[in-house]
C-alpha atoms as a PDB file:
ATOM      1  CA  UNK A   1    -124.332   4.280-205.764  1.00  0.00           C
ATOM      2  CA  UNK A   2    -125.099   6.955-207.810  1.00  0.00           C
ATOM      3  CA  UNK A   3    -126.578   7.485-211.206  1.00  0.00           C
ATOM      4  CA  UNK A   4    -123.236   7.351-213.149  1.00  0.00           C
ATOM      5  CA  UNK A   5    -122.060   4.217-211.184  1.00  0.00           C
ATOM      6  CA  UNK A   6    -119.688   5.494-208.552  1.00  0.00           C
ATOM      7  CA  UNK A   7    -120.503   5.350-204.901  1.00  0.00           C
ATOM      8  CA  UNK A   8    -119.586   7.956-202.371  1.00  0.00           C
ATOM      9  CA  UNK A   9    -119.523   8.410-198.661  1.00  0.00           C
ATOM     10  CA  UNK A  10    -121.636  10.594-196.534  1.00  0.00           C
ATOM     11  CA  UNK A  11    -120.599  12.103-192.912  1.00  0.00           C
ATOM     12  CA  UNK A  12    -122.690  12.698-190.085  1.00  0.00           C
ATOM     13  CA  UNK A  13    -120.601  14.761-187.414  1.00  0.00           C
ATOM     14  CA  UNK A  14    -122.699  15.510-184.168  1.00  0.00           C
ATOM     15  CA  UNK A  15    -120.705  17.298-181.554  1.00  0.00           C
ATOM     16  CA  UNK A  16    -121.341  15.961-178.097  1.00  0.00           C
ATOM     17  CA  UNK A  17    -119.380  17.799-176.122  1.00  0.00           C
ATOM     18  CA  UNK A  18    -121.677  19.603-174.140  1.00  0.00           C
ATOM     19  CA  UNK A  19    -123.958  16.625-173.661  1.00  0.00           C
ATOM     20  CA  UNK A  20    -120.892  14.735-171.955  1.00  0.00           C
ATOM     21  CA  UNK A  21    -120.532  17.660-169.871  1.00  0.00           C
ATOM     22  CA  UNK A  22    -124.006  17.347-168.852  1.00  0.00           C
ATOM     23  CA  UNK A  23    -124.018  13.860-167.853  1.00  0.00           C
ATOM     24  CA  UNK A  24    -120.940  14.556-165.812  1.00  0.00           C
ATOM     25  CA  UNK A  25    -122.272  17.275-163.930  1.00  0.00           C
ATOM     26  CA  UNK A  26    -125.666  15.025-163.524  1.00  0.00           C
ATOM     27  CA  UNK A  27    -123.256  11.682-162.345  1.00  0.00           C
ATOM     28  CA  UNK A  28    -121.433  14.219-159.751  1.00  0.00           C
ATOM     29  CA  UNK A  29    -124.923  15.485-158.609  1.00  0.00           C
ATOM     30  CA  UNK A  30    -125.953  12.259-157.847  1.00  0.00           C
ATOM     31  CA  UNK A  31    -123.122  11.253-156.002  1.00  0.00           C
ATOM     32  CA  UNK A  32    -123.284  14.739-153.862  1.00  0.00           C
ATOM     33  CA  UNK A  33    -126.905  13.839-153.384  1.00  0.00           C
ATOM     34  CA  UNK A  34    -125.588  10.809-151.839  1.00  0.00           C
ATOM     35  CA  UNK A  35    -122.762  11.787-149.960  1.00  0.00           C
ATOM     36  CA  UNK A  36    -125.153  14.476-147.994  1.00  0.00           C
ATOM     37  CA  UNK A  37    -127.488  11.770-147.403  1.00  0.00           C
ATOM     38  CA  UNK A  38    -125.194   9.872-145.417  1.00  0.00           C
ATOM     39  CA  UNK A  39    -123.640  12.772-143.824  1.00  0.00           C
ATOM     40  CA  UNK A  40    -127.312  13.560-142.409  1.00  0.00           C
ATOM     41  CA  UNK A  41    -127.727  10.079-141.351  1.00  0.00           C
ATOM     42  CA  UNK A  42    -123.962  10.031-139.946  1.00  0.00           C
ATOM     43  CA  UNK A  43    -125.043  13.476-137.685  1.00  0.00           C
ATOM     44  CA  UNK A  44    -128.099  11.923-136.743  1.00  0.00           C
ATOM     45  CA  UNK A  45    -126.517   8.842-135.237  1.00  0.00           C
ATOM     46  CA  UNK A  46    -124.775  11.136-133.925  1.00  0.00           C
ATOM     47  CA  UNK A  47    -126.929  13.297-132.267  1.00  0.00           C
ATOM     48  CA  UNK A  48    -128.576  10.511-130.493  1.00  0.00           C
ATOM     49  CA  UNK A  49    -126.056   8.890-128.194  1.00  0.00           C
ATOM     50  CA  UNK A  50    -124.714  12.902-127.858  1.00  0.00           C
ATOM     51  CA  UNK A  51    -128.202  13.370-125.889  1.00  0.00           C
ATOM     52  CA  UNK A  52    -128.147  10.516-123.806  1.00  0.00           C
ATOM     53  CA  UNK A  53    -124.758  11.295-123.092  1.00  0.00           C
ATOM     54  CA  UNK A  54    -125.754  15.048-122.213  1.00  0.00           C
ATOM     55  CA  UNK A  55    -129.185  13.831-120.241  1.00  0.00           C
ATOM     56  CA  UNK A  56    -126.867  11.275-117.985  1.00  0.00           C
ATOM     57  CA  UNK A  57    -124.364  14.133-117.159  1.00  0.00           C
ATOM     58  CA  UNK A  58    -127.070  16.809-116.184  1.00  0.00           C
ATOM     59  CA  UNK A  59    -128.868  14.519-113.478  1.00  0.00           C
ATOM     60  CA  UNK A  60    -125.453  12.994-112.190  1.00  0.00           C
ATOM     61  CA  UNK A  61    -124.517  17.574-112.109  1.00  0.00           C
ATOM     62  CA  UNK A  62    -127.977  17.414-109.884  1.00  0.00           C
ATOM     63  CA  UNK A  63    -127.618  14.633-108.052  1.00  0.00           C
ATOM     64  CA  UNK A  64    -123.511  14.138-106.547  1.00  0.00           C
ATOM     65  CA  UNK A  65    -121.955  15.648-104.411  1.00  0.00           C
ATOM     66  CA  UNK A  66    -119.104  17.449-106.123  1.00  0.00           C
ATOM     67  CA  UNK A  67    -116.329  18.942-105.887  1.00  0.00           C
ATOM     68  CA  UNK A  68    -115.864  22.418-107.427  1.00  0.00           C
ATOM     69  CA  UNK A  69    -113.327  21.173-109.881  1.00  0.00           C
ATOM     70  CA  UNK A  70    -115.483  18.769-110.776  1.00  0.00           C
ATOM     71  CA  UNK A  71    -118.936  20.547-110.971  1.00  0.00           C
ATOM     72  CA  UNK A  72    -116.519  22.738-113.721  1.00  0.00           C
ATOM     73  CA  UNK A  73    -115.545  19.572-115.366  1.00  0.00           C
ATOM     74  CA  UNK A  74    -119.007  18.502-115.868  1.00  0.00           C
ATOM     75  CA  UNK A  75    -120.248  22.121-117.001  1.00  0.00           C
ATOM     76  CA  UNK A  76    -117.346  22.289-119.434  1.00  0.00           C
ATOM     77  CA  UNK A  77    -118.833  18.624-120.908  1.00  0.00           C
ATOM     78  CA  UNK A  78    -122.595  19.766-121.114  1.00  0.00           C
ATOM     79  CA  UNK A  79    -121.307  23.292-122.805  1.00  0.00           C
ATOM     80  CA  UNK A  80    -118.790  21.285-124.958  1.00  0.00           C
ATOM     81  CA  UNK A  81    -121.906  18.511-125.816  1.00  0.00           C
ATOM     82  CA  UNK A  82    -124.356  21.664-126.658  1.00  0.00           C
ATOM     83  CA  UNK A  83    -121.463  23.267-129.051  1.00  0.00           C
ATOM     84  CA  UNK A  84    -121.361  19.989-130.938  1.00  0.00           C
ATOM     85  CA  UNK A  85    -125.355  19.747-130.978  1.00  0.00           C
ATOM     86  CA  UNK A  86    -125.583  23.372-132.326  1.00  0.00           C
ATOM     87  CA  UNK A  87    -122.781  22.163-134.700  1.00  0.00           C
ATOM     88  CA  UNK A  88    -124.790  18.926-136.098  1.00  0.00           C
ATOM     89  CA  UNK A  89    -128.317  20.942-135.925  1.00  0.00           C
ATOM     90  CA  UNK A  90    -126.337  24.159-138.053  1.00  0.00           C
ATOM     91  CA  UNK A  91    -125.283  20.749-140.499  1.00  0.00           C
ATOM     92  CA  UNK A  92    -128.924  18.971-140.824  1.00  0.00           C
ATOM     93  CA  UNK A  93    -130.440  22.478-141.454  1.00  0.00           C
ATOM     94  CA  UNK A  94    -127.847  23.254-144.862  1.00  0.00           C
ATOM     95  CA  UNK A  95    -128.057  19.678-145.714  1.00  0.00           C
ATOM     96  CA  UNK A  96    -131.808  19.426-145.994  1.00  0.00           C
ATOM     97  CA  UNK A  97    -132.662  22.663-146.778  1.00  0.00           C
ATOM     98  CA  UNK A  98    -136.200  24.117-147.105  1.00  0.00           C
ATOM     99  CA  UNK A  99    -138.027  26.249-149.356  1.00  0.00           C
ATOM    100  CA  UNK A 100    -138.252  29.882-147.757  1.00  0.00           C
ATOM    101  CA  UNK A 101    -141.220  30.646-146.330  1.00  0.00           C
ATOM    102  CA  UNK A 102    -142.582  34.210-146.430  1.00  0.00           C
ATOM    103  CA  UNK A 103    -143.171  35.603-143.543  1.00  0.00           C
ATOM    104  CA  UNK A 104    -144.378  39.170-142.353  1.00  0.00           C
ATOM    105  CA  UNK A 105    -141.780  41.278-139.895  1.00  0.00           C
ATOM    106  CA  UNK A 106    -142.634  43.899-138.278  1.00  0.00           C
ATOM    107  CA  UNK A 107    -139.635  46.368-138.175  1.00  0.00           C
ATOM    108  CA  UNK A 108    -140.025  49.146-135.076  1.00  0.00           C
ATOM    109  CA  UNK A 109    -140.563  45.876-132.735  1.00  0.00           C
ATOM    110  CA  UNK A 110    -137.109  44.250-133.321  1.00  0.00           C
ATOM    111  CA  UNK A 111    -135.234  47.677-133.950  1.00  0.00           C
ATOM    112  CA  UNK A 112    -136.915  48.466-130.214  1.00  0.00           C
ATOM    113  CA  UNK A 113    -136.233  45.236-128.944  1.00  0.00           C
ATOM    114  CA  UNK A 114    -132.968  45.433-129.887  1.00  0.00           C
ATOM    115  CA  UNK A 115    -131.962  49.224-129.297  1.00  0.00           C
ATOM    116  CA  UNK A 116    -133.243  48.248-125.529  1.00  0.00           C
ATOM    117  CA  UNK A 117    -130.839  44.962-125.073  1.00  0.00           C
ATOM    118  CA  UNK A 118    -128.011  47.059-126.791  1.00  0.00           C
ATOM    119  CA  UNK A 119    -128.451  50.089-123.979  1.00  0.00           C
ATOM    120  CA  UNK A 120    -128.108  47.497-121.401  1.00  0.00           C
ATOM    121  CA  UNK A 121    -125.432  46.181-123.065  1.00  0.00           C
ATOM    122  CA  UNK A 122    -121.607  45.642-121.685  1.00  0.00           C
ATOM    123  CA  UNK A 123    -121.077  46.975-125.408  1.00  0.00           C
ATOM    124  CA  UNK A 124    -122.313  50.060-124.508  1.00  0.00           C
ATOM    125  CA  UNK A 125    -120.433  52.717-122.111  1.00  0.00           C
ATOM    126  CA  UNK A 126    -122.052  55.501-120.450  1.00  0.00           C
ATOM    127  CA  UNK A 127    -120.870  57.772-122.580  1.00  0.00           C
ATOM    128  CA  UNK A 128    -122.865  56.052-125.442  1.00  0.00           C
ATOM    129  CA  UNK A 129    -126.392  57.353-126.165  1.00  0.00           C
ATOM    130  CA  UNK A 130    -128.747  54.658-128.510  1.00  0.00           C
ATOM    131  CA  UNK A 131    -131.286  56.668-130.448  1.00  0.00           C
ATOM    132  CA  UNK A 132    -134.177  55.119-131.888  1.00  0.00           C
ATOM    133  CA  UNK A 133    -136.331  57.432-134.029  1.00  0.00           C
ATOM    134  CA  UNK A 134    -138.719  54.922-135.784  1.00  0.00           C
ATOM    135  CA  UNK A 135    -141.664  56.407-138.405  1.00  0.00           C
ATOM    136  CA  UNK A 136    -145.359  55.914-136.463  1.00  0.00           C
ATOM    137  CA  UNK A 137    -146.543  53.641-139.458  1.00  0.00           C
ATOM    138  CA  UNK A 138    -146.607  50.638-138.903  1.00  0.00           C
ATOM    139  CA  UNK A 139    -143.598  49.701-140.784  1.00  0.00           C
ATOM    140  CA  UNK A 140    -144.051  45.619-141.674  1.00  0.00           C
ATOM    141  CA  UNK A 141    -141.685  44.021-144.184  1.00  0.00           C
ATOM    142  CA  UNK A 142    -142.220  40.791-145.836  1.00  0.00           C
ATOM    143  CA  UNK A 143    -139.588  38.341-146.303  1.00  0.00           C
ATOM    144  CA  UNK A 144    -138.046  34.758-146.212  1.00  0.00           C
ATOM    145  CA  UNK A 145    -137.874  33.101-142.623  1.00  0.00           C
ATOM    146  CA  UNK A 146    -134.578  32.883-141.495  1.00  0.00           C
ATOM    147  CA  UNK A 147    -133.288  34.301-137.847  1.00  0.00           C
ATOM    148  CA  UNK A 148    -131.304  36.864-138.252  1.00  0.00           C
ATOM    149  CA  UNK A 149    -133.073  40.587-138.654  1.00  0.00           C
ATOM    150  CA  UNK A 150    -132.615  40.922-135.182  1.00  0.00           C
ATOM    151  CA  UNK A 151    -129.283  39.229-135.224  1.00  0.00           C
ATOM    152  CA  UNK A 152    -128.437  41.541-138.211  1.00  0.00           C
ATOM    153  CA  UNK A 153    -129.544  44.812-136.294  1.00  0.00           C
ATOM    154  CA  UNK A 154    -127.549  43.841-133.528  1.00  0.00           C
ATOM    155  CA  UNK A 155    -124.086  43.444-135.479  1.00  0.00           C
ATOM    156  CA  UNK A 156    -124.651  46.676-137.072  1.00  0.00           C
ATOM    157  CA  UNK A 157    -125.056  48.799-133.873  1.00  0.00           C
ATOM    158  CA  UNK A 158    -122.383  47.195-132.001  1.00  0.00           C
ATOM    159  CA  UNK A 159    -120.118  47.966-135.001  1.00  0.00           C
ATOM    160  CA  UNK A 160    -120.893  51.416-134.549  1.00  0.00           C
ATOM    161  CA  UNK A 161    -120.510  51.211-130.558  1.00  0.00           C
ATOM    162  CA  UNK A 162    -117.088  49.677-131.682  1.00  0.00           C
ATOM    163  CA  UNK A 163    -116.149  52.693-134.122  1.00  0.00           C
ATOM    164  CA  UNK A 164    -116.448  55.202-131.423  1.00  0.00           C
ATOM    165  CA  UNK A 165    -114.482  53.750-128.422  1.00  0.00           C
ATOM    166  CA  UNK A 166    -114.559  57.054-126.952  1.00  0.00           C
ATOM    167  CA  UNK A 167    -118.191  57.115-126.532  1.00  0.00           C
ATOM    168  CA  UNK A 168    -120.399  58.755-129.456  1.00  0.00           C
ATOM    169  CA  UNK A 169    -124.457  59.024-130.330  1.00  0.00           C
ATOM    170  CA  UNK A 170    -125.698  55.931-132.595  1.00  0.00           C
ATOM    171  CA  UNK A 171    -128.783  57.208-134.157  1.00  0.00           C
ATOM    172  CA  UNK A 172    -131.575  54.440-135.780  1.00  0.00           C
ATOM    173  CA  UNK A 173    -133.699  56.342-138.117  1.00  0.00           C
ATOM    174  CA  UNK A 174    -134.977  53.704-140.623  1.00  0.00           C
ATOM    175  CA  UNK A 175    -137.307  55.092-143.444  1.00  0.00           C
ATOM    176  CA  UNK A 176    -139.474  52.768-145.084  1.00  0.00           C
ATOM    177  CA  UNK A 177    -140.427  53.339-149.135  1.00  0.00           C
ATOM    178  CA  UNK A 178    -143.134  51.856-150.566  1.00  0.00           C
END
């Protein structure tokens, strides 16, 4: 009431839109958290019986006598067996992933390494020339661990081996800036 005698009504309007959203998004995390869970534990089981499975066919591949249709039967299962295990161990590593570990590369080793395997390459005809014209300093570039600089290198220069069917001159000259 107030001073004069007549009482009133006061509003309090809080808009909580945005925390709603928030404990949506948290709710869905939690059941994504879950749902990868059990999809790691589902690959996992698995993976097990996948390597007994793989294990028994390898020494029965030793130990029979076999036919050749057979002996390609059995290679087509342990080939099939280690598609699916790269497939569940591709799986574990995105659904547990790992903080990034910094790790020092050296550069002129993998472009060499590489420029090498790609010269003996089927990718590469004779009328292909690889040149690798890497700076004496020791070129060493740090960065997160994953496998794929060499992997990377490799796509790019059979790209180029691609773009010139006719044969052609793929030149690696990397400069490094500080």
């Amino acid at each position: 009431m107030t001073a004069t005698g007549q009482a009133g009504w006061i509003f309090t309007f809080q808009d909580l839109t945005e925390e709603k959203r928030r404990e949506r998004e948290a709710q869905m995390q939690k059941r994504l958290a879950a749902v990868g869970e059990m999809a790691a534990g589902i690959a996992h089981e698995i993976r097990n019986p996948l390597a007994s499975m793989t294990g028994s066919i390898q020494i029965l591949r030793q130990e029979l006598a076999l036919s050749p249709e057979q002996a390609t039967l059995m290679d087509i299962v342990l080939r099939e067996s280690e598609r699916l295990n790269d497939t569940i161990r591709t799986f574990l590593a995105y659904a547990r992933p790992r903080r990034p570990e910094v790790v020092r590369f050296e550069v002129r080793r993998v472009l060499r390494d590489t420029m090498t395997l790609l010269r003996n390459s089927p990718e590469f005809g004779q009328r292909h020339r690889v040149e690798l014209d890497v700076q004496e300093r020791r070129a060493v570039v740090r960065r997160r661990r994953e496998p794929v600089s060499a992997r990377i290198v490799w796509n790019l220069a059979t790209n180029a081996s691609r773009a010139m069917p006719d044969g052609g001159r793929l030149w690696c000259a990397p400069r490094c800036r500080r």
